[in-house]
N, C-alpha and C. Protein backbone atom coordinates (compact mmCIF):
# COMPACT_ATOMS: atom_id res chain seq x y z
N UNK A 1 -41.16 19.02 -17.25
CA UNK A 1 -40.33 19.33 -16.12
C UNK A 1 -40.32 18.19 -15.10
N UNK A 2 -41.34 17.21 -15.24
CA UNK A 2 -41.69 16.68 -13.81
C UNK A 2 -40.80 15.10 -14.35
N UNK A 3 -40.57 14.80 -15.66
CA UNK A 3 -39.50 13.81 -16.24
C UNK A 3 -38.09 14.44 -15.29
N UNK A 4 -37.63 15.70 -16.12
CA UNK A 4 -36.36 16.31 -15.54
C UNK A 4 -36.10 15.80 -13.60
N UNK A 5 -37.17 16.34 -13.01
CA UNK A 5 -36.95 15.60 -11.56
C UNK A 5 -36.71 14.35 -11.10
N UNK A 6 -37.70 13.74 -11.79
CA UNK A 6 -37.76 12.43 -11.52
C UNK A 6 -36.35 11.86 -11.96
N UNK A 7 -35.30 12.25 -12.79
CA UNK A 7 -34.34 11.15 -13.63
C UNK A 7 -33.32 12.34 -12.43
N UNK A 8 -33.35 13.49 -12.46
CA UNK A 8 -32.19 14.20 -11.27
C UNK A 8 -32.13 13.19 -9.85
N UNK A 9 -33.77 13.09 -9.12
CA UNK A 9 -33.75 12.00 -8.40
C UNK A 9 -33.00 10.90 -8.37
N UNK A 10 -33.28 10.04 -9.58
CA UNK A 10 -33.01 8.99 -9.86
C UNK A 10 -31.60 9.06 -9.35
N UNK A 11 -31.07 9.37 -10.19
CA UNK A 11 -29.72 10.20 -10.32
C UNK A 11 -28.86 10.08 -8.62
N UNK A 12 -29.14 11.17 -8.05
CA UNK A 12 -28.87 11.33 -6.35
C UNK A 12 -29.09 10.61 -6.14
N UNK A 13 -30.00 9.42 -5.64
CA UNK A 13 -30.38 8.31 -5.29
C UNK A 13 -29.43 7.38 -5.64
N UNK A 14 -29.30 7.03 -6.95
CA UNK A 14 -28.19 5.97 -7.62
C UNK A 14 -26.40 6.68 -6.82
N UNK A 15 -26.39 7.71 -7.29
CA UNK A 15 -25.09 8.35 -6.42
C UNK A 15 -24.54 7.94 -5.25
N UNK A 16 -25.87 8.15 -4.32
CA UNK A 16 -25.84 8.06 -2.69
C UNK A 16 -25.40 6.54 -2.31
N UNK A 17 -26.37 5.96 -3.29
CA UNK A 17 -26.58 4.09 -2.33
C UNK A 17 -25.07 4.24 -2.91
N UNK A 18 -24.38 3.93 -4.39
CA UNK A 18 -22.93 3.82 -4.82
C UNK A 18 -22.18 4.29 -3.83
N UNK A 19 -22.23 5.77 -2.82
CA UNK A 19 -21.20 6.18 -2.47
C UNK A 19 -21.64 4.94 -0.82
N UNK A 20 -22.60 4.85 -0.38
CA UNK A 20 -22.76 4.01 0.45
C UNK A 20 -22.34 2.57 0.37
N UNK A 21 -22.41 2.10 -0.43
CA UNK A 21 -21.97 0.66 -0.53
C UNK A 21 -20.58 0.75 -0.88
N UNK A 22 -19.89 1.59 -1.37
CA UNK A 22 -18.45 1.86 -1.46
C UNK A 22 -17.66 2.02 -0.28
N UNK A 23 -18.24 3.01 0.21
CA UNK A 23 -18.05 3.00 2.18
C UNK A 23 -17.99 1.84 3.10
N UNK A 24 -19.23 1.02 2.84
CA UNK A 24 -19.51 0.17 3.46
C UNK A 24 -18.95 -1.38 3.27
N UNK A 25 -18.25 -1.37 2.19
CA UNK A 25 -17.08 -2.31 1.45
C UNK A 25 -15.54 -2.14 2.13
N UNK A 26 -15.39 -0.55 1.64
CA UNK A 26 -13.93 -0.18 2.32
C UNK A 26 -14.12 -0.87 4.00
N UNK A 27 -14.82 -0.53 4.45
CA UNK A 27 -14.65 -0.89 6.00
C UNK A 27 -15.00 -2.03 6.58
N UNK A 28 -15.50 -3.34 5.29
CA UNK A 28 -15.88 -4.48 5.84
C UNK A 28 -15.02 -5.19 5.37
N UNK A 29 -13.92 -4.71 4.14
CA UNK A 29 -13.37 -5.23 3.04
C UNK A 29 -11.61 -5.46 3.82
N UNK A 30 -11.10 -4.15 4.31
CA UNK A 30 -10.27 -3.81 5.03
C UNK A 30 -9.85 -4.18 5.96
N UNK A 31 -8.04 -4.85 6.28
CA UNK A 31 -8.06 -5.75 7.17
C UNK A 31 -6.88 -4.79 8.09
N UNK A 32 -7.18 -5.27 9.71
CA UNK A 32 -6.10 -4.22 10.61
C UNK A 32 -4.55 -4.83 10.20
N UNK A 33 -3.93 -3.79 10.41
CA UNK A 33 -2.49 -4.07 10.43
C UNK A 33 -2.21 -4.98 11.50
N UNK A 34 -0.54 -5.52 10.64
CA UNK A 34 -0.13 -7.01 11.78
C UNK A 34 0.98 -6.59 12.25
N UNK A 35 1.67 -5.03 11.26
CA UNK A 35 2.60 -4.59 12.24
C UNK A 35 3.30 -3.77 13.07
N UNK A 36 3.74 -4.05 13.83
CA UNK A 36 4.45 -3.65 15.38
C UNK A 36 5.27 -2.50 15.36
N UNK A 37 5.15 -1.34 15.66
CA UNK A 37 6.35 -0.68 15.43
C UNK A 37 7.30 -0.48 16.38
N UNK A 38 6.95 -1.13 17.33
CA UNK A 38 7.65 -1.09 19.01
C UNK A 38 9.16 -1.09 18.73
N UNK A 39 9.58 -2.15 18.06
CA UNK A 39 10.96 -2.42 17.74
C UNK A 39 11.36 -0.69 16.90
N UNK A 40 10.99 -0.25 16.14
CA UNK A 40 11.71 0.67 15.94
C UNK A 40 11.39 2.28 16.27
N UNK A 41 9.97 2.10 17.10
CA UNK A 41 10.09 3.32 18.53
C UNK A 41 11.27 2.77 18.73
N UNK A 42 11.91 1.77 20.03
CA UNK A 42 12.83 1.44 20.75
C UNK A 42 13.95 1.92 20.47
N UNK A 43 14.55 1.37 18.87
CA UNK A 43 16.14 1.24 18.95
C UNK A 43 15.77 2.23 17.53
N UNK A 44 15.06 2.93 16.95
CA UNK A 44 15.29 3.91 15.57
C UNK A 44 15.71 3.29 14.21
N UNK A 45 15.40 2.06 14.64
CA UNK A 45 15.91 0.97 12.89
C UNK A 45 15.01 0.91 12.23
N UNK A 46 15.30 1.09 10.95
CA UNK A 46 13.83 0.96 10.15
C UNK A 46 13.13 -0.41 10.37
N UNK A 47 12.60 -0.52 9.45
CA UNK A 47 11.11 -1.46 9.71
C UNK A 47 12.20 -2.50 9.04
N UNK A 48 12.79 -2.58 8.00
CA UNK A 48 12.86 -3.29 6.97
C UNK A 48 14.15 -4.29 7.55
N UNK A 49 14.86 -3.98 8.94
CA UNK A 49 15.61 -4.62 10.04
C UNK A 49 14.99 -5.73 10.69
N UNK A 50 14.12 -6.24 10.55
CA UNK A 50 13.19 -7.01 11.27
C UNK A 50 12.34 -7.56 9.37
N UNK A 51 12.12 -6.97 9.27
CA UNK A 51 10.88 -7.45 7.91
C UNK A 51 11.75 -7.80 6.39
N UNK A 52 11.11 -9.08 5.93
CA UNK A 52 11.71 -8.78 4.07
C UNK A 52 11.61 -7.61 3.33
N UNK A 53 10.32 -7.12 3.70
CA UNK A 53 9.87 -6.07 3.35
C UNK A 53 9.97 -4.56 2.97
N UNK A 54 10.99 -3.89 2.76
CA UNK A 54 11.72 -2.66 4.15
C UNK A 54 10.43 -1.56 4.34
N UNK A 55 9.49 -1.34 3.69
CA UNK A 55 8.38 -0.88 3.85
C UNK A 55 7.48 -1.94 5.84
N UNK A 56 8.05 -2.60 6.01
CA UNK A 56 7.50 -3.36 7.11
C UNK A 56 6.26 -4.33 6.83
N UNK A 57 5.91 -5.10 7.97
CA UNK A 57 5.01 -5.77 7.20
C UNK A 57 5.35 -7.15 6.84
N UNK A 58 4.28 -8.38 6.63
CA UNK A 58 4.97 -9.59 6.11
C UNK A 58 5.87 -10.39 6.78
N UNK A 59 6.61 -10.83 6.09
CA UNK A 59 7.45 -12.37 6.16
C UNK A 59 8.46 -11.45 7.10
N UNK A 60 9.24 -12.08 8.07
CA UNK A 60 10.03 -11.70 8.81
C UNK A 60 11.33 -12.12 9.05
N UNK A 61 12.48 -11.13 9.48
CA UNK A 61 13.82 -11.35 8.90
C UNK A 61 14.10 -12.35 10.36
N UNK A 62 15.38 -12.96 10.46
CA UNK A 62 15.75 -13.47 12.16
C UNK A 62 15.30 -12.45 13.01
N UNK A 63 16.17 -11.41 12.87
CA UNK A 63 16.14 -10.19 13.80
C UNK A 63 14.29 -10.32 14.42
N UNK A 64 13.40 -10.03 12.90
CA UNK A 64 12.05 -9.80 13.88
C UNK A 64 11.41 -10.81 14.56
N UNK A 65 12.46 -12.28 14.00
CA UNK A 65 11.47 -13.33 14.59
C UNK A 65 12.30 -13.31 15.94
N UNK A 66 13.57 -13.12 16.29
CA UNK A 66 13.76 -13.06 17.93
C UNK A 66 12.76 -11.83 18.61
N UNK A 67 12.53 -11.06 18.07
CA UNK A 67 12.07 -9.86 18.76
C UNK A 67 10.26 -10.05 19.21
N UNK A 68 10.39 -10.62 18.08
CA UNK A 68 8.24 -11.48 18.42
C UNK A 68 8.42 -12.39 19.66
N UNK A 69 9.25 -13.22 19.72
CA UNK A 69 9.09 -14.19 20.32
C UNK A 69 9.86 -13.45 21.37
N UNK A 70 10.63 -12.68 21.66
CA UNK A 70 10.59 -11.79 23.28
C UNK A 70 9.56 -10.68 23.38
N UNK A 71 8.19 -11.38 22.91
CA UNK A 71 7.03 -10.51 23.54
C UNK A 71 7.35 -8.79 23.08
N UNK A 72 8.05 -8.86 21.69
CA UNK A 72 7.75 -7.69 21.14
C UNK A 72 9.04 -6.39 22.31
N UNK A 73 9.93 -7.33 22.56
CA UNK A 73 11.01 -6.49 23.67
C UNK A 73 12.15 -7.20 23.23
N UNK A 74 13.24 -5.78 23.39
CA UNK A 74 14.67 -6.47 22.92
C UNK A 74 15.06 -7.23 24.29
């Protein structure tokens, strides 16, 4: 019986640190977003009016590069 514990231990132990260092990856690994949604609070245009992207995000169309460079204001 006292094998059976010891390898269940083992076990939880190996589990825990995995689910810990998995955690602790996601949140060191993970980078903040770069984008803005101001422009389409404002005027209701999608993202993809401003971005290559239409999901938002990334390389930027004219439209978003005038809108960066007026401090994120039409």
């Amino acid at each position: 019986m006292k094998a059976h514990a010891k390898k269940a231990f083992v076990i939880v132990c190996g589990t825990a640190a995995a689910v810990l260092i998995a955690g602790t990856l996601s949140v060191t690994v993970s980078r903040p977003a770069s984008a803005n949604a101001a422009f389409a609070q404002q005027t209701s245009k999608p993202c993809g009016f401003c971005h290559q992207n239409p999901a938002g995000g990334g390389k930027l169309k004219p439209a978003g590069e005038k809108f960066k460079a007026n401090g994120n204001k039409l």
